[in-house]
N, C-alpha and C. Protein backbone atom coordinates (compact mmCIF):
# COMPACT_ATOMS: atom_id res chain seq x y z
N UNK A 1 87.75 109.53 96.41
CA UNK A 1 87.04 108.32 96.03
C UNK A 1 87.45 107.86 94.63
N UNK A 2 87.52 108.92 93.83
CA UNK A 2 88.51 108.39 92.22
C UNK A 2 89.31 107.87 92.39
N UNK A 3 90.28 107.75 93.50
CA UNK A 3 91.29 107.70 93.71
C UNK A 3 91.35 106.19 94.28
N UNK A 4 90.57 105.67 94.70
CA UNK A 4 90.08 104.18 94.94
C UNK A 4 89.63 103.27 94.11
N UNK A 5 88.97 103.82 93.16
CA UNK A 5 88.49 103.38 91.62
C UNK A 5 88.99 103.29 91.16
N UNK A 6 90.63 103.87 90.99
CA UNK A 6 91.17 103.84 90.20
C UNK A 6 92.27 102.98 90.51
N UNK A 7 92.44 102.77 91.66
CA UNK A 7 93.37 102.02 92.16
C UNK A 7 92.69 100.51 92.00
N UNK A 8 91.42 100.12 92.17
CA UNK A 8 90.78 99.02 91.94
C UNK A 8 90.88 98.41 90.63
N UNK A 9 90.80 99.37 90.09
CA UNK A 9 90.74 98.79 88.37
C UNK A 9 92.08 98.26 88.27
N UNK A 10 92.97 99.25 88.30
CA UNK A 10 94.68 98.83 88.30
C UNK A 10 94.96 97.55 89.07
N UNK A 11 94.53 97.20 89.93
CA UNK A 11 94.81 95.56 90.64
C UNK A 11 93.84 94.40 89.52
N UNK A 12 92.85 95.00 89.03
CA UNK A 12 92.12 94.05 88.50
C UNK A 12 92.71 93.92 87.24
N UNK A 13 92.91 95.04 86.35
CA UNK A 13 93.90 94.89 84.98
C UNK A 13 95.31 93.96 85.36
N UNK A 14 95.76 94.59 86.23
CA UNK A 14 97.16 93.72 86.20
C UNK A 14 96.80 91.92 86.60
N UNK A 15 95.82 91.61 87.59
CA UNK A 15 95.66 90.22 87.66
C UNK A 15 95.24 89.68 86.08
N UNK A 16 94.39 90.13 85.77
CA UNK A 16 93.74 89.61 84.53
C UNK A 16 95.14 89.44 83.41
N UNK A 17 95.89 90.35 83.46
CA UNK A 17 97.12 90.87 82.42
C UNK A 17 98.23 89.13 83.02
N UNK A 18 97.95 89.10 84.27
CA UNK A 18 98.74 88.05 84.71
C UNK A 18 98.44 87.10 84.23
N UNK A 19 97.20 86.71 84.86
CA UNK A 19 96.39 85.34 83.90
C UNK A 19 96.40 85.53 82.41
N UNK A 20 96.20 86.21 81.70
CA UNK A 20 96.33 86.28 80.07
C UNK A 20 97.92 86.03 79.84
N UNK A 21 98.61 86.38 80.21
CA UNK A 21 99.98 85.94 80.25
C UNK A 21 100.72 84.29 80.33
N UNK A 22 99.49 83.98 81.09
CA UNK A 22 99.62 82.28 81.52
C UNK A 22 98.99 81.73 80.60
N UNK A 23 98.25 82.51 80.06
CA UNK A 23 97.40 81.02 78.83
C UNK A 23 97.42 81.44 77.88
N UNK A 24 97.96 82.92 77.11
CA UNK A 24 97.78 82.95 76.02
C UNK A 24 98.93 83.74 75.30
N UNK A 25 98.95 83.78 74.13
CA UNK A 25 100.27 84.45 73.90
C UNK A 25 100.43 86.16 73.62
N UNK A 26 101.45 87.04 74.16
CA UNK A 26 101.07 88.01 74.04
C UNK A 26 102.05 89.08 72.90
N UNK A 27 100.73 90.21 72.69
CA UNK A 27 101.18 90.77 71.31
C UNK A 27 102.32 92.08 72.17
N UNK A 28 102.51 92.86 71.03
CA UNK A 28 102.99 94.27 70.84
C UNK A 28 102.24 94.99 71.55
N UNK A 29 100.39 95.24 70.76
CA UNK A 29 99.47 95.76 71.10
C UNK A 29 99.41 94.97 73.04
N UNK A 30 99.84 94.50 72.94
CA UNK A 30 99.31 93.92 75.10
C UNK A 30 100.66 94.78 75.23
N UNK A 31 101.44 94.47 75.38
CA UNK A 31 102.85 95.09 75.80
C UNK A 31 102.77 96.59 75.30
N UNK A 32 102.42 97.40 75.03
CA UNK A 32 102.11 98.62 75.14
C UNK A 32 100.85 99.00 75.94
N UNK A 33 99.79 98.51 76.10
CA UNK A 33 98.98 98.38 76.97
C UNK A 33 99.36 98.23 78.31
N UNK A 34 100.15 97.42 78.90
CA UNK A 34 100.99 97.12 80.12
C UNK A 34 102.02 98.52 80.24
N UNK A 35 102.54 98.76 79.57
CA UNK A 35 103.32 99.74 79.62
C UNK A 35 102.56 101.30 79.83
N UNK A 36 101.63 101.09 79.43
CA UNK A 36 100.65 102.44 79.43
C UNK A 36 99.91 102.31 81.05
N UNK A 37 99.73 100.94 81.37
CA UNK A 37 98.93 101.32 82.60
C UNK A 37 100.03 101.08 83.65
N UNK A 38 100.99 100.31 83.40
CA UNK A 38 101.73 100.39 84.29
C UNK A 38 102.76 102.30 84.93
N UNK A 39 102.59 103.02 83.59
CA UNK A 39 102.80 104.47 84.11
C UNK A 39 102.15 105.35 84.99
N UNK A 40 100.38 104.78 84.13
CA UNK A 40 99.64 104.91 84.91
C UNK A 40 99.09 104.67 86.58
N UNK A 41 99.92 103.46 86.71
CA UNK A 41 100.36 103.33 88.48
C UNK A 41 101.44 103.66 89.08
N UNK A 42 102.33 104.10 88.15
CA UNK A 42 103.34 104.50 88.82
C UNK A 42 102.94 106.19 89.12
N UNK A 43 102.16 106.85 88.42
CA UNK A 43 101.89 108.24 88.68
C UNK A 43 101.00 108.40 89.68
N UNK A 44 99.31 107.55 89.35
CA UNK A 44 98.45 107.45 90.91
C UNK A 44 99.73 107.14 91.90
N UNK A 45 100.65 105.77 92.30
CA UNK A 45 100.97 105.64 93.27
C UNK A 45 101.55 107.30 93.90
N UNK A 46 102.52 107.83 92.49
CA UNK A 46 103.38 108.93 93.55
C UNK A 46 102.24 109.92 94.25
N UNK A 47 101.20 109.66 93.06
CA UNK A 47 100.17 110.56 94.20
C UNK A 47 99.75 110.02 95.33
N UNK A 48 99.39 108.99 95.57
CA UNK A 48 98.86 108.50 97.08
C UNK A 48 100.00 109.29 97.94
N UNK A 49 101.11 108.54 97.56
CA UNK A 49 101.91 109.01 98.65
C UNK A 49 102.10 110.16 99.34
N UNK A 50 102.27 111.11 98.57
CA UNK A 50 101.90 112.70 98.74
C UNK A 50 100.87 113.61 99.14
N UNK A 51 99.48 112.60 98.65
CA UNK A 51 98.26 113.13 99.20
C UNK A 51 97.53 112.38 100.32
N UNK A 52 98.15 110.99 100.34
CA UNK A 52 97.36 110.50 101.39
C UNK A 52 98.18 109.65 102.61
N UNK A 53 97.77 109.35 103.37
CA UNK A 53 98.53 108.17 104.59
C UNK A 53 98.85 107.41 103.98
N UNK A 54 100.07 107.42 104.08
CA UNK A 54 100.88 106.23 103.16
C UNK A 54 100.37 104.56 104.09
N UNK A 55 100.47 104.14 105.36
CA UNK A 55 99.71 102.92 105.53
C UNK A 55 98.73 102.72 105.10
N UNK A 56 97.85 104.04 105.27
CA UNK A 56 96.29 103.46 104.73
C UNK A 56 96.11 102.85 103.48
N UNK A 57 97.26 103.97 102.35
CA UNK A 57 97.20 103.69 101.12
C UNK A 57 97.80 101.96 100.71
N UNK A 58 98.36 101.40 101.78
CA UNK A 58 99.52 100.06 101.78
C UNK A 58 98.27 99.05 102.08
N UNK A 59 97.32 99.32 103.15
CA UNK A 59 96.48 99.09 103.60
C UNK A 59 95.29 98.96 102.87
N UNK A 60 94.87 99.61 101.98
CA UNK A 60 93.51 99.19 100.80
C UNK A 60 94.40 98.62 99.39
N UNK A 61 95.77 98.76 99.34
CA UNK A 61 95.87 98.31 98.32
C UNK A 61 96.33 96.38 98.57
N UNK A 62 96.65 96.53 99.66
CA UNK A 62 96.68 94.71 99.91
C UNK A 62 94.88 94.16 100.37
N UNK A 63 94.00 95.46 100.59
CA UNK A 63 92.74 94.94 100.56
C UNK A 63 92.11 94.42 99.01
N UNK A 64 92.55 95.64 98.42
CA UNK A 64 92.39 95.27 96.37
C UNK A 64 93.17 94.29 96.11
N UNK A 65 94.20 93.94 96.36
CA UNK A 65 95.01 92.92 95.90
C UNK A 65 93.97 91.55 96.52
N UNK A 66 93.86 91.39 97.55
CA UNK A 66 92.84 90.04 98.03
C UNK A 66 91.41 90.13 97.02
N UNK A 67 91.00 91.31 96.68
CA UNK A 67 89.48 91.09 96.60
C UNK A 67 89.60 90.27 94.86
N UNK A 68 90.67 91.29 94.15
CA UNK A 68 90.90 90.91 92.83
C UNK A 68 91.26 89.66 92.64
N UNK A 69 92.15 89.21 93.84
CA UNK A 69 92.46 87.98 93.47
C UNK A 69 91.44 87.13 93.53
N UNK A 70 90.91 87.13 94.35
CA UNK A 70 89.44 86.24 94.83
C UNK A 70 88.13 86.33 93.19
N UNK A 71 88.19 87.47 92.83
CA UNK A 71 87.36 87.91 92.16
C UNK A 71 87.50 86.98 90.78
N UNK A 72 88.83 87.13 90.42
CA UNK A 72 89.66 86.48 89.25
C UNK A 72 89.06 84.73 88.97
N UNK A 73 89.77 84.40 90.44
CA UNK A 73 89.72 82.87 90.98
C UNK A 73 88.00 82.03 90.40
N UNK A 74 87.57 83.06 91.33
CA UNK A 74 86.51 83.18 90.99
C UNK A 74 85.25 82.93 89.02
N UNK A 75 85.75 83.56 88.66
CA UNK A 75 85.70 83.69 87.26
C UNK A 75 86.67 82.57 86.41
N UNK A 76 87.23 82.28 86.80
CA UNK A 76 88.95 80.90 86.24
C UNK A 76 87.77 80.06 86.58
N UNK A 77 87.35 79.46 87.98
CA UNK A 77 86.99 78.43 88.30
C UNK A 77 85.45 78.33 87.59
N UNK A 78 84.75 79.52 87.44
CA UNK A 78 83.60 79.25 86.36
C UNK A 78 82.26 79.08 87.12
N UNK A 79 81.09 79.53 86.82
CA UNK A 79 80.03 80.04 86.89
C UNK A 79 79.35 79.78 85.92
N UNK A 80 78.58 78.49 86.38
CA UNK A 80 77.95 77.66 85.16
C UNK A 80 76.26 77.75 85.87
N UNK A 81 75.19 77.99 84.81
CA UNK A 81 73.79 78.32 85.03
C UNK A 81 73.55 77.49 83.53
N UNK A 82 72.71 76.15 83.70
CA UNK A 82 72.48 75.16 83.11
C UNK A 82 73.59 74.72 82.42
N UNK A 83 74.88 74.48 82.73
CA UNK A 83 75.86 73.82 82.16
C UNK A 83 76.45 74.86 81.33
N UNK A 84 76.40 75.78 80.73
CA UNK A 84 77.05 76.75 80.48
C UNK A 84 77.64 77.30 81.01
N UNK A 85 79.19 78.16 80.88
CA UNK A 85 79.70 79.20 81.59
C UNK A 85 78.98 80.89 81.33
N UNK A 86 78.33 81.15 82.20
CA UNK A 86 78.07 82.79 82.69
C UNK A 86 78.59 83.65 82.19
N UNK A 87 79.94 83.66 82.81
CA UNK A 87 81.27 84.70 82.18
C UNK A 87 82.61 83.79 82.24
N UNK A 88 83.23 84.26 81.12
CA UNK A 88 84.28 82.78 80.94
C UNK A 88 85.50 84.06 80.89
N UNK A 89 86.46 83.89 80.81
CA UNK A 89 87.84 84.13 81.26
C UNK A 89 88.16 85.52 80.58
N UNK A 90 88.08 84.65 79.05
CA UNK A 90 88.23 84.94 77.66
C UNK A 90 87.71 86.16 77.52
N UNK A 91 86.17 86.37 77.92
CA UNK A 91 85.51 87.72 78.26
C UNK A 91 86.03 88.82 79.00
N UNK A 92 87.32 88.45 79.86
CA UNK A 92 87.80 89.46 80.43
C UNK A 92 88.92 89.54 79.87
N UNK A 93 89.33 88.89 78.86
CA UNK A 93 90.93 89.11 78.27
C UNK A 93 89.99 90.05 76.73
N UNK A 94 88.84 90.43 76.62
CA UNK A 94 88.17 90.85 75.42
C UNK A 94 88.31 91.99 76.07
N UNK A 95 88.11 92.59 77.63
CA UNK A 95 87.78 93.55 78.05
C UNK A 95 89.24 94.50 78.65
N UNK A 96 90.24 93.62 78.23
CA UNK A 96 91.74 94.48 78.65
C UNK A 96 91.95 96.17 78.06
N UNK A 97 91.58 96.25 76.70
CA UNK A 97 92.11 97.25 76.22
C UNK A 97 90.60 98.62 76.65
N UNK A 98 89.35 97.79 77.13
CA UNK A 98 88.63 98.53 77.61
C UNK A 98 88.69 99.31 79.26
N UNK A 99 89.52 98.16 80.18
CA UNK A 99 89.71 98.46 81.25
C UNK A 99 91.60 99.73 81.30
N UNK A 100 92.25 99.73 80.35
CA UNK A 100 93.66 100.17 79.83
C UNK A 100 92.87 101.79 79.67
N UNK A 101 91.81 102.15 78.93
CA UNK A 101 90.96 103.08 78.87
C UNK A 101 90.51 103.92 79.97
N UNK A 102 89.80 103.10 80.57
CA UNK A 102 89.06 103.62 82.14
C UNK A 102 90.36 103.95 82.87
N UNK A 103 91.61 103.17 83.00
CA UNK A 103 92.49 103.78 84.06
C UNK A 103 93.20 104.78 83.77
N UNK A 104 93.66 104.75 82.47
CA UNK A 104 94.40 106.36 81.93
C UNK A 104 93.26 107.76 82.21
N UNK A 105 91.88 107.25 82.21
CA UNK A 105 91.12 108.04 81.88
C UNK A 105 91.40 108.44 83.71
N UNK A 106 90.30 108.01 84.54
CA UNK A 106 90.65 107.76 86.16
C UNK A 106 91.94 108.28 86.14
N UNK A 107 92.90 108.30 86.18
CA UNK A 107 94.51 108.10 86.43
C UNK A 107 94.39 109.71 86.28
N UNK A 108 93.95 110.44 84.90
CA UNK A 108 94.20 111.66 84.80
C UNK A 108 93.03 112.79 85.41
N UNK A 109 92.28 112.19 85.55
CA UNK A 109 91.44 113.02 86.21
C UNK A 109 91.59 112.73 88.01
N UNK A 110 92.23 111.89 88.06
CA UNK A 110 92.89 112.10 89.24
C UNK A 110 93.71 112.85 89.72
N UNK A 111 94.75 113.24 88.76
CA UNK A 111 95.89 113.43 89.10
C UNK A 111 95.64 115.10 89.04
N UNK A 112 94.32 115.50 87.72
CA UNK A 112 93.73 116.83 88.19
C UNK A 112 93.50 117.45 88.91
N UNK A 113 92.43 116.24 89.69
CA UNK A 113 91.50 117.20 91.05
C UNK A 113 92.63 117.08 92.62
């Protein structure tokens, strides 16, 4: 089940990493961040493969890929409660180096158990 969590987060960092890419300009500090979680999927992935059904694993990760995207879209297009935005974009480009955290963290205690 870590092993789903962790794979979730990783579709949701990288969309968000996509969109921040499109609107804003990026540092050193992001590009080491990308580089850190992107190892970080390259190590969960070799584990799926090894520990689990590789379709299934092909199979929830094009399910994460739809939900994130939707999720994203979602949040871009805005969620307004009396003319205000709810949660605005920006709030999730605040939350990159917090979500870069959770997956190294996930990622290695995965790769433990």
């Amino acid at each position: 089940m870590l092993f789903y969590t962790t794979l979730f987060f990783l579709f949701l960092y990288f969309k968000i990493a996509r969109v921040h890419k499109k609107e804003e300009r990026i540092s050193t500090s992001v590009i080491t961040q990308h580089i850190v979680v992107a190892l970080s999927a390259f190590f969960l992935y070799s584990y799926g493969f090894n520990h689990l059904n590789p379709l299934s694993l092909l199979l929830v990760s094009f399910l994460f890929f739809i939900v994130v995207a939707l999720m994203v879209t979602a949040v871009q297009l805005g969620i307004f409660i009396e003319g205000k935005p709810l949660f605005g974009i920006g709030k999730l480009f605040k939350l990159m180096p917090l979500f870069t955290g959770i997956i190294v963290i996930l990622s290695v205690l995965t790769l433990l158990t």
